[in-house]
N, C-alpha and C. Protein backbone atom coordinates (compact mmCIF):
# COMPACT_ATOMS: atom_id res chain seq x y z
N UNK A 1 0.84 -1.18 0.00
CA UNK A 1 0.00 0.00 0.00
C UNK A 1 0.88 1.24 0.00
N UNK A 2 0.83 2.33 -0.60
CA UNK A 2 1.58 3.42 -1.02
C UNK A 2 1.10 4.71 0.01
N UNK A 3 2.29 4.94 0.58
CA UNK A 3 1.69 6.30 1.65
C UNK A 3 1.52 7.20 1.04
N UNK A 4 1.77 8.32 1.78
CA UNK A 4 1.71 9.60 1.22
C UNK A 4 3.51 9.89 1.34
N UNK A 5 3.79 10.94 0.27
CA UNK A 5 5.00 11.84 0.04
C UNK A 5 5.65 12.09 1.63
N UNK A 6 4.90 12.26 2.15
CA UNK A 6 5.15 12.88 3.62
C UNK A 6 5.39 11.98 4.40
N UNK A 7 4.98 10.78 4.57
CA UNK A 7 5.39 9.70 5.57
C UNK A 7 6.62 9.03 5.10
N UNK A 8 6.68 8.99 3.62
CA UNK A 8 7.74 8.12 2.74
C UNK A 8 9.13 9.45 3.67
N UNK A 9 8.52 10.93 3.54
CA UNK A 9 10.38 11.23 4.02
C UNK A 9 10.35 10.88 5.42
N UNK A 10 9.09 10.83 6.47
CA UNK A 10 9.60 9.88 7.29
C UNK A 10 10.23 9.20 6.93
N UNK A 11 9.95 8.20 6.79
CA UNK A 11 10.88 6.38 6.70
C UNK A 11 12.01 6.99 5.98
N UNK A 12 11.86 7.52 5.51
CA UNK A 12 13.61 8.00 5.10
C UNK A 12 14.52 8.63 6.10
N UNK A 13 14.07 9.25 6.81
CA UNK A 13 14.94 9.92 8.03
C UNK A 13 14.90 8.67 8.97
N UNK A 14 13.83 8.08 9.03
CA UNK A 14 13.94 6.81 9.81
C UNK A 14 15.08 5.87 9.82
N UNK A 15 15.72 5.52 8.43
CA UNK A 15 15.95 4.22 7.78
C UNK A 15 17.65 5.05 8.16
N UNK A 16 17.55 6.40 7.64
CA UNK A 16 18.88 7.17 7.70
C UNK A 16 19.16 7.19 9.20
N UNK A 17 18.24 6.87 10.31
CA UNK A 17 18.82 6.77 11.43
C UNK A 17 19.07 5.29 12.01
N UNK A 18 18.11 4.78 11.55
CA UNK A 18 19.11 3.39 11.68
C UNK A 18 20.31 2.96 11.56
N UNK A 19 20.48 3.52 10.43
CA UNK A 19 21.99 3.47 9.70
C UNK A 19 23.11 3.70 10.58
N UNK A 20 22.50 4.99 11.41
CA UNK A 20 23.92 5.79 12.09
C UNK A 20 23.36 5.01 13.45
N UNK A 21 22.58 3.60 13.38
CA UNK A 21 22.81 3.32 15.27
C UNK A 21 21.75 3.74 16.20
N UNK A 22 20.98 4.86 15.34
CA UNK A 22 20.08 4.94 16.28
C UNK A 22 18.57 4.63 16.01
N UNK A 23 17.95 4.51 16.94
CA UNK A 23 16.64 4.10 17.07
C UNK A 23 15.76 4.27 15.79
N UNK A 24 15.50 3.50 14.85
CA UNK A 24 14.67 4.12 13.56
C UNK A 24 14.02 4.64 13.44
N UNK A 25 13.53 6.33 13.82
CA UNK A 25 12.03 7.05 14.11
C UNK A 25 12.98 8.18 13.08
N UNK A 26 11.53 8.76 12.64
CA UNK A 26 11.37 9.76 11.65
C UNK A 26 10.72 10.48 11.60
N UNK A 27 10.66 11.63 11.48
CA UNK A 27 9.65 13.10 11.29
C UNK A 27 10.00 14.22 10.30
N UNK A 28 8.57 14.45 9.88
CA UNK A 28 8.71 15.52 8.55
C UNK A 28 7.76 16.54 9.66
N UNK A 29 7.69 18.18 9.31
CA UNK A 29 7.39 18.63 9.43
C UNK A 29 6.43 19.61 7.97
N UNK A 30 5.47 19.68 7.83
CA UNK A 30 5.21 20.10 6.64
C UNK A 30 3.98 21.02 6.88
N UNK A 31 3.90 22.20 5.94
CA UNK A 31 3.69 23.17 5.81
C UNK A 31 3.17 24.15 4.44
N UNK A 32 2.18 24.01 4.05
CA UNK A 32 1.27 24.26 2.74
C UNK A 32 2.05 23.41 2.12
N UNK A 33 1.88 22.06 2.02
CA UNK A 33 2.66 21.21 1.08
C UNK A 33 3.60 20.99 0.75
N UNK A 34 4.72 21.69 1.85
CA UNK A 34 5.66 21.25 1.30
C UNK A 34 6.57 21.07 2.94
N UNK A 35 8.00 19.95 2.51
CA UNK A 35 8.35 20.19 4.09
C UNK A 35 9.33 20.74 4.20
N UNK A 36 9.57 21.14 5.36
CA UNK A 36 10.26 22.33 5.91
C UNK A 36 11.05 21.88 6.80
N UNK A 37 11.11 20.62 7.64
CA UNK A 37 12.12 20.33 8.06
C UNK A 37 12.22 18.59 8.43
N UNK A 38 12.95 17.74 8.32
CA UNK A 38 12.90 16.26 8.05
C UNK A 38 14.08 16.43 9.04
N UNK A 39 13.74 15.43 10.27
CA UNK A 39 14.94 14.48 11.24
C UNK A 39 14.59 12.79 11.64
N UNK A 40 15.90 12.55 11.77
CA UNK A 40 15.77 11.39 12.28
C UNK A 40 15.87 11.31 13.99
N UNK A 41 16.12 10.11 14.43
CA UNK A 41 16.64 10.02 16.07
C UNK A 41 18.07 10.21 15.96
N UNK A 42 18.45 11.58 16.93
CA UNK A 42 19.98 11.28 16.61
C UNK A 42 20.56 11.80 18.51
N UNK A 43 19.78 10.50 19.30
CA UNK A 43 19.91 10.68 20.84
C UNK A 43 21.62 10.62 21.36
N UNK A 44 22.01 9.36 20.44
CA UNK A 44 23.28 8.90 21.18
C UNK A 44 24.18 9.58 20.00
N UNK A 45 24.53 9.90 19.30
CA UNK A 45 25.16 11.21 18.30
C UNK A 45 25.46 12.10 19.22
N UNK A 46 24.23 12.94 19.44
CA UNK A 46 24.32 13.85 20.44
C UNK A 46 24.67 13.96 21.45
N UNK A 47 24.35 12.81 22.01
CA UNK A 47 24.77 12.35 23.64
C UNK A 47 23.24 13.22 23.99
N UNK A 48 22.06 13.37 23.71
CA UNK A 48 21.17 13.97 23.90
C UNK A 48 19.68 13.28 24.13
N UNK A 49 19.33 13.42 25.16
CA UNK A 49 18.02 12.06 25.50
C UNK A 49 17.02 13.22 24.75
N UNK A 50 16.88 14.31 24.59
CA UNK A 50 16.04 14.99 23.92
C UNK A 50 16.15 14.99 22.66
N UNK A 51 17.12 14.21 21.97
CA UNK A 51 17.59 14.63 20.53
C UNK A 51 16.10 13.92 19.66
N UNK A 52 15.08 13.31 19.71
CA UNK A 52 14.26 12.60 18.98
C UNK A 52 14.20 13.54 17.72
N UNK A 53 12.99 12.50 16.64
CA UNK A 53 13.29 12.85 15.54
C UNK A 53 12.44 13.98 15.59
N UNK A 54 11.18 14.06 16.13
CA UNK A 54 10.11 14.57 16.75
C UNK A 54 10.67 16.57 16.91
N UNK A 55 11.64 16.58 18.36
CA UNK A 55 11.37 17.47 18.76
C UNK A 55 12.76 18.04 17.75
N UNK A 56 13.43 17.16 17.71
CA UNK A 56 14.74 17.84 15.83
C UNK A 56 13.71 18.61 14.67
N UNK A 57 13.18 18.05 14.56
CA UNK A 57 12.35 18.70 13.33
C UNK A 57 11.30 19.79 13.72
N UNK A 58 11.04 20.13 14.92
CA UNK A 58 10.01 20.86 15.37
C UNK A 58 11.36 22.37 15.71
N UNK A 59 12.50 21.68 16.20
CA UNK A 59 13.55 22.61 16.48
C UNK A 59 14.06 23.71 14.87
N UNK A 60 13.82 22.76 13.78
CA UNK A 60 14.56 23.10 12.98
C UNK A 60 13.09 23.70 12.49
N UNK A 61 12.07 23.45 12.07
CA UNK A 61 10.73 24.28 11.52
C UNK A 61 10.44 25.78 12.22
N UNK A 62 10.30 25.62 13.19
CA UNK A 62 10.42 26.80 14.21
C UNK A 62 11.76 27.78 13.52
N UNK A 63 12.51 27.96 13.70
CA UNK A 63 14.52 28.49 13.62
C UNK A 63 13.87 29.10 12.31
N UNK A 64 13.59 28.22 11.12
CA UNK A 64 13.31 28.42 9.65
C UNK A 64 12.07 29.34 9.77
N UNK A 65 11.01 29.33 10.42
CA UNK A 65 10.06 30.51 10.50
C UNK A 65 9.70 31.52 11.64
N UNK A 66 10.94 30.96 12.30
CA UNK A 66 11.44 32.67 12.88
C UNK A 66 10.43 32.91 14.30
N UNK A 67 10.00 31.63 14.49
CA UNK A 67 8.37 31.45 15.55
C UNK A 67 8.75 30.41 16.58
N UNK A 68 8.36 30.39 17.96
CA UNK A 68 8.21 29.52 18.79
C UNK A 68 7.05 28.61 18.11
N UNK A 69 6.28 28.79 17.40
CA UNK A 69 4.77 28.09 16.93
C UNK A 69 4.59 27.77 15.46
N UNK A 70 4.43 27.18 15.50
CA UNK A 70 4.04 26.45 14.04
C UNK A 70 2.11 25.81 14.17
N UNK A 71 1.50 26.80 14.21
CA UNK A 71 0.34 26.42 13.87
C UNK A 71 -0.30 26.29 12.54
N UNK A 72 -0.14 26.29 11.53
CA UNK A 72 -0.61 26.27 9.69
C UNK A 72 0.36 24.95 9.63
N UNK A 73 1.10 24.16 10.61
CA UNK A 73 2.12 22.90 10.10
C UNK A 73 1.70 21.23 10.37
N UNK A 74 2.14 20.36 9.87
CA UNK A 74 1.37 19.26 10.21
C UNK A 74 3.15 18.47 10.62
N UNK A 75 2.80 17.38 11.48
CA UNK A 75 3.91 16.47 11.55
C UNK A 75 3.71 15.13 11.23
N UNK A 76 4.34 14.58 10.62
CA UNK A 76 4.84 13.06 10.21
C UNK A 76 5.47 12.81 11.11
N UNK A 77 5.02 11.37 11.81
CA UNK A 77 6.41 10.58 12.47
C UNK A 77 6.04 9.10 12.67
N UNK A 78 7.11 8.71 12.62
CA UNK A 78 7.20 6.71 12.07
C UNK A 78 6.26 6.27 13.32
N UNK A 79 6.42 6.72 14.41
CA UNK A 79 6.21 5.99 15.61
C UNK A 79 5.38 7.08 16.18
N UNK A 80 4.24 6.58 17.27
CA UNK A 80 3.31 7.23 18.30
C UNK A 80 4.73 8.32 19.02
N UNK A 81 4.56 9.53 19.29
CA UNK A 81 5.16 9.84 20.20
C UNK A 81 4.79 9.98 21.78
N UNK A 82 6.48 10.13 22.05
CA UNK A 82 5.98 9.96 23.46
C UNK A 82 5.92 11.06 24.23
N UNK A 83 5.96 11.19 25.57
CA UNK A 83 5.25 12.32 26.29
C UNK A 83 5.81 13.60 26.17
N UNK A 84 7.38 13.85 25.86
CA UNK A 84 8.10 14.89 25.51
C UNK A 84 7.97 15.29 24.38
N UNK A 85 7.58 14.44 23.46
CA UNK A 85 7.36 14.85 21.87
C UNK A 85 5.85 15.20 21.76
N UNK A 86 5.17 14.53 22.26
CA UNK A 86 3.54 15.13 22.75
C UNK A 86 3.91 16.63 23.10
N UNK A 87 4.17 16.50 24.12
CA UNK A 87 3.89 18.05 24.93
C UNK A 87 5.03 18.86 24.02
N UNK A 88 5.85 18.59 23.38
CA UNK A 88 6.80 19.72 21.75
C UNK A 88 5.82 20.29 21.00
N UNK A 89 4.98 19.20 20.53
CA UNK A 89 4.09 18.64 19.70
C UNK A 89 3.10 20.05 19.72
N UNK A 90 3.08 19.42 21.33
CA UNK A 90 1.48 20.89 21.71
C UNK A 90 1.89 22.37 21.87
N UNK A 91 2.98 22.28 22.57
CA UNK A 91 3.28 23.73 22.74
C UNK A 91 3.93 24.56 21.56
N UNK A 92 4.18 23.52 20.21
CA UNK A 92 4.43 24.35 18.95
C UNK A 92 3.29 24.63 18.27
N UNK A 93 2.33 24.45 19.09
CA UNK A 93 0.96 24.67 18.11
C UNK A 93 0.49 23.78 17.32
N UNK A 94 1.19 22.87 16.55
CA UNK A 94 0.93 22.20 15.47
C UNK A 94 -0.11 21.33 15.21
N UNK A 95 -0.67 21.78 13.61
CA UNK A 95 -2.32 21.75 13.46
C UNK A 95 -2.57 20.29 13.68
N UNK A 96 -1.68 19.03 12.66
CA UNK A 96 -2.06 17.61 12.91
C UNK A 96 -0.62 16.96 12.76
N UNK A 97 -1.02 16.01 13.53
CA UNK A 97 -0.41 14.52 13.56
C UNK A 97 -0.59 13.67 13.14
N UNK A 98 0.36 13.06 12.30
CA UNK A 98 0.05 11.89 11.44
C UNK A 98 1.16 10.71 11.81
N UNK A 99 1.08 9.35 12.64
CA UNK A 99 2.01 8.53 13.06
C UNK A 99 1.74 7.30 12.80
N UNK A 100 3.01 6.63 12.41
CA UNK A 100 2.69 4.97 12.33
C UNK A 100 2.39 3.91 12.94
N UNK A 101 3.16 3.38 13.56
CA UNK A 101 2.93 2.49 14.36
C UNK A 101 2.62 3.06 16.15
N UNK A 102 1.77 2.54 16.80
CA UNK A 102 1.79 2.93 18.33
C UNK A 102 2.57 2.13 19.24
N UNK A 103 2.83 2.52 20.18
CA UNK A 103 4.09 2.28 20.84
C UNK A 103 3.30 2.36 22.43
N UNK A 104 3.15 0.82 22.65
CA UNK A 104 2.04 0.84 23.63
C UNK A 104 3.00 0.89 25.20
N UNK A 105 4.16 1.00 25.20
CA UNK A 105 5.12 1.35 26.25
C UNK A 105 5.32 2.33 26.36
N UNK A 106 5.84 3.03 25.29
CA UNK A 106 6.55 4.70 25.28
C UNK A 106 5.44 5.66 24.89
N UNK A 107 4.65 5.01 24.19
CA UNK A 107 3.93 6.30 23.32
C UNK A 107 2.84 6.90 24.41
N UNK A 108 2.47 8.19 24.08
CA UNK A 108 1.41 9.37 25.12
C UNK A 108 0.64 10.31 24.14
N UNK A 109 0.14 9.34 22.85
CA UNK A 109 -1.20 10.03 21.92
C UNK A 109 -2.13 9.16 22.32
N UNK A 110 -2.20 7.78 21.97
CA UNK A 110 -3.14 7.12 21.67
C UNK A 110 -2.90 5.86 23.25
N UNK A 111 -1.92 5.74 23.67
CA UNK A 111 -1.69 4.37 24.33
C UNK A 111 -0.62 5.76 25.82
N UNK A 112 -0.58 4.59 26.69
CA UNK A 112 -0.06 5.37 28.28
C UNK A 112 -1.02 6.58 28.44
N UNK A 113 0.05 7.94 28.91
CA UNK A 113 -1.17 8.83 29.45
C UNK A 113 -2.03 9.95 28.67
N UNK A 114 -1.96 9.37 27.34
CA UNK A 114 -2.66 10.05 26.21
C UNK A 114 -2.27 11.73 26.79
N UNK A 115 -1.39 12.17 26.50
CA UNK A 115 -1.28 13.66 26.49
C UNK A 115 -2.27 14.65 26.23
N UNK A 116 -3.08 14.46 25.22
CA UNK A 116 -3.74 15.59 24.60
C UNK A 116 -4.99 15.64 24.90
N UNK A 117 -5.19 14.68 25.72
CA UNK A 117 -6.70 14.34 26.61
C UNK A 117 -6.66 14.90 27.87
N UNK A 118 -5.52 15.33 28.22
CA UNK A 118 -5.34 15.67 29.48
C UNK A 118 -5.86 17.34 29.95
N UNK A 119 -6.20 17.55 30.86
CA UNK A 119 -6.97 18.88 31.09
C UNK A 119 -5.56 19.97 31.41
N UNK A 120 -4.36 19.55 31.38
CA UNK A 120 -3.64 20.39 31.25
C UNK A 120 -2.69 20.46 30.11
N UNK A 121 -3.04 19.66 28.98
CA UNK A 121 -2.85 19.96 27.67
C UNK A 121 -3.43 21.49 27.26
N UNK A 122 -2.91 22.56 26.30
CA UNK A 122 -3.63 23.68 26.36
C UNK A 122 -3.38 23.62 24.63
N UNK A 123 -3.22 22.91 23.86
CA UNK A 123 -3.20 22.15 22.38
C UNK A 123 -3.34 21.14 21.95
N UNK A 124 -4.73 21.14 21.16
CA UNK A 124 -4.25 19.04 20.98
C UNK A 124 -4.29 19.21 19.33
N UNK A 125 -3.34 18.52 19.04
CA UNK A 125 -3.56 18.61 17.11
C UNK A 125 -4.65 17.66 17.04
N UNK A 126 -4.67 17.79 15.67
CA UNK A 126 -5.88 16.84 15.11
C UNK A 126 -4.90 15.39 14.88
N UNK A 127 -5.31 14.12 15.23
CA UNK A 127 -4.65 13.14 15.19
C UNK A 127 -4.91 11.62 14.30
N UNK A 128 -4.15 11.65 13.22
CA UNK A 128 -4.65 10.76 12.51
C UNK A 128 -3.14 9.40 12.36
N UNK A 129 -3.89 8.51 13.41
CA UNK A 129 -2.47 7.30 13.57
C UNK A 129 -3.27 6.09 12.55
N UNK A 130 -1.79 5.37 13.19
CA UNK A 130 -1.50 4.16 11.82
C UNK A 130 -1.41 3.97 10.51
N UNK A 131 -0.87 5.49 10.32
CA UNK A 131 -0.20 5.44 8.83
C UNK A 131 0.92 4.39 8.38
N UNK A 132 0.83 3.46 7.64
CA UNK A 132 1.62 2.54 7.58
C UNK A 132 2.11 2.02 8.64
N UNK A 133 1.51 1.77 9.37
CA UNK A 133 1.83 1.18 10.35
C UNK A 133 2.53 -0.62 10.82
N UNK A 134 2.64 -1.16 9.97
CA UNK A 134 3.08 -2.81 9.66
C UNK A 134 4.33 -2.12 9.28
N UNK A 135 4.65 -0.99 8.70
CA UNK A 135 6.34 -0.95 7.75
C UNK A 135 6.99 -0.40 8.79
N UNK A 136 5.92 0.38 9.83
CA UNK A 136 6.74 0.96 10.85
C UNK A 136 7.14 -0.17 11.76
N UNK A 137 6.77 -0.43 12.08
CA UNK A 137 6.71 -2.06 13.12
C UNK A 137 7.83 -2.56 12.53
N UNK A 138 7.36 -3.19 11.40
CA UNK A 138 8.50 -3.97 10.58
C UNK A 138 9.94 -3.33 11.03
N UNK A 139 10.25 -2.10 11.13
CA UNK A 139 11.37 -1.40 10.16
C UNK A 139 12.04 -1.25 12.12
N UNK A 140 11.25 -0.94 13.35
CA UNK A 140 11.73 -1.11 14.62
C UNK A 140 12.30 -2.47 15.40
N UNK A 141 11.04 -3.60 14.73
CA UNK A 141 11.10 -4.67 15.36
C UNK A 141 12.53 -5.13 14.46
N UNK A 142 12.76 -4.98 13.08
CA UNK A 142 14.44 -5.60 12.76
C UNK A 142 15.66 -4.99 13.02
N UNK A 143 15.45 -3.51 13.31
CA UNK A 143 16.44 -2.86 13.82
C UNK A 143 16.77 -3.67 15.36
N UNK A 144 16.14 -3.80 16.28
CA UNK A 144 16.15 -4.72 17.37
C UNK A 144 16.69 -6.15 17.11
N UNK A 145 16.02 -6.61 16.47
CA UNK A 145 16.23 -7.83 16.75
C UNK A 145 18.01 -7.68 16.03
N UNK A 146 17.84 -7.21 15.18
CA UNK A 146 19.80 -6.85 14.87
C UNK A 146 20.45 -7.12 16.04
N UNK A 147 20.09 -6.66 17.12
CA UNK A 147 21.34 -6.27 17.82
C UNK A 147 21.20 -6.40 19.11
N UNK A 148 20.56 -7.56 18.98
CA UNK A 148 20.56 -8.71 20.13
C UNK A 148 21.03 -10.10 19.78
């Protein structure tokens, strides 16, 4: 089944972080159609537990439009995020979320303490999960099993 343009540069920042070792997650940030900023996970690179692909690309969209907020922007990302990328998520404004696979340990959209349900959420994007969600799975569960 064929995604959209926008999830595919996920899995590309994804696949490009595998590569370098780290965790395979991916995020596009996009913005009247077009995107504006694409990261992968680059935690242990950095030496940075905040480095996700999530709040990289929300860092770099923001910088590029000169705004703490990105409300007119949507995000791509391989995987449910979790509670730090939630609450990035919310406090950049950003209009929707679009994620692959859920992540019934880590993730805080849909599974744990659902972030955006919460009465001290003060943003919830519009949330549309399981975009390809089997390739996302696929593409975490072999990075793992690698390297055990």
């Amino acid at each position: 089944m064929k995604t959209s343009p926008f999830m595919e540069a996920a899995f590309k920042e994804a696949e490009a972080a595998g590569k370098r070792g780290e965790v395979p997650i991916g995020a596009v940030i996009v913005r009247d159609g077009v995107v504006v900023a694409a990261a992968g996970n680059r935690t242990r690179e950095l030496n940075d537990p905040t480095a996700h692909a999530e709040i990289l690309a929300i860092r770099e969209a923001c910088r590029l439009s000169q705004s703490e907020r990105l409300p007119q922007a949507d995000v791509y990302v391989t995987l449910e995020p979790c509670p730090m990328c939630a609450a990035a998520i919310s406090f950049a404004r950003i209009r929707r979320l679009y994620f692959g696979a859920t992540d019934e340990k880590g993730g805080a959209v849909v599974s744990g303490g659902r972030y955006f349900h919460q009465p001290t959420c003060h943003h919830a994007p519009d949330i549309y999960p399981g975009i390809a969600d089997v390739r996302s799975s696929d593409l975490l569960r072999t990075f793992f099993r690698e390297r055990r």
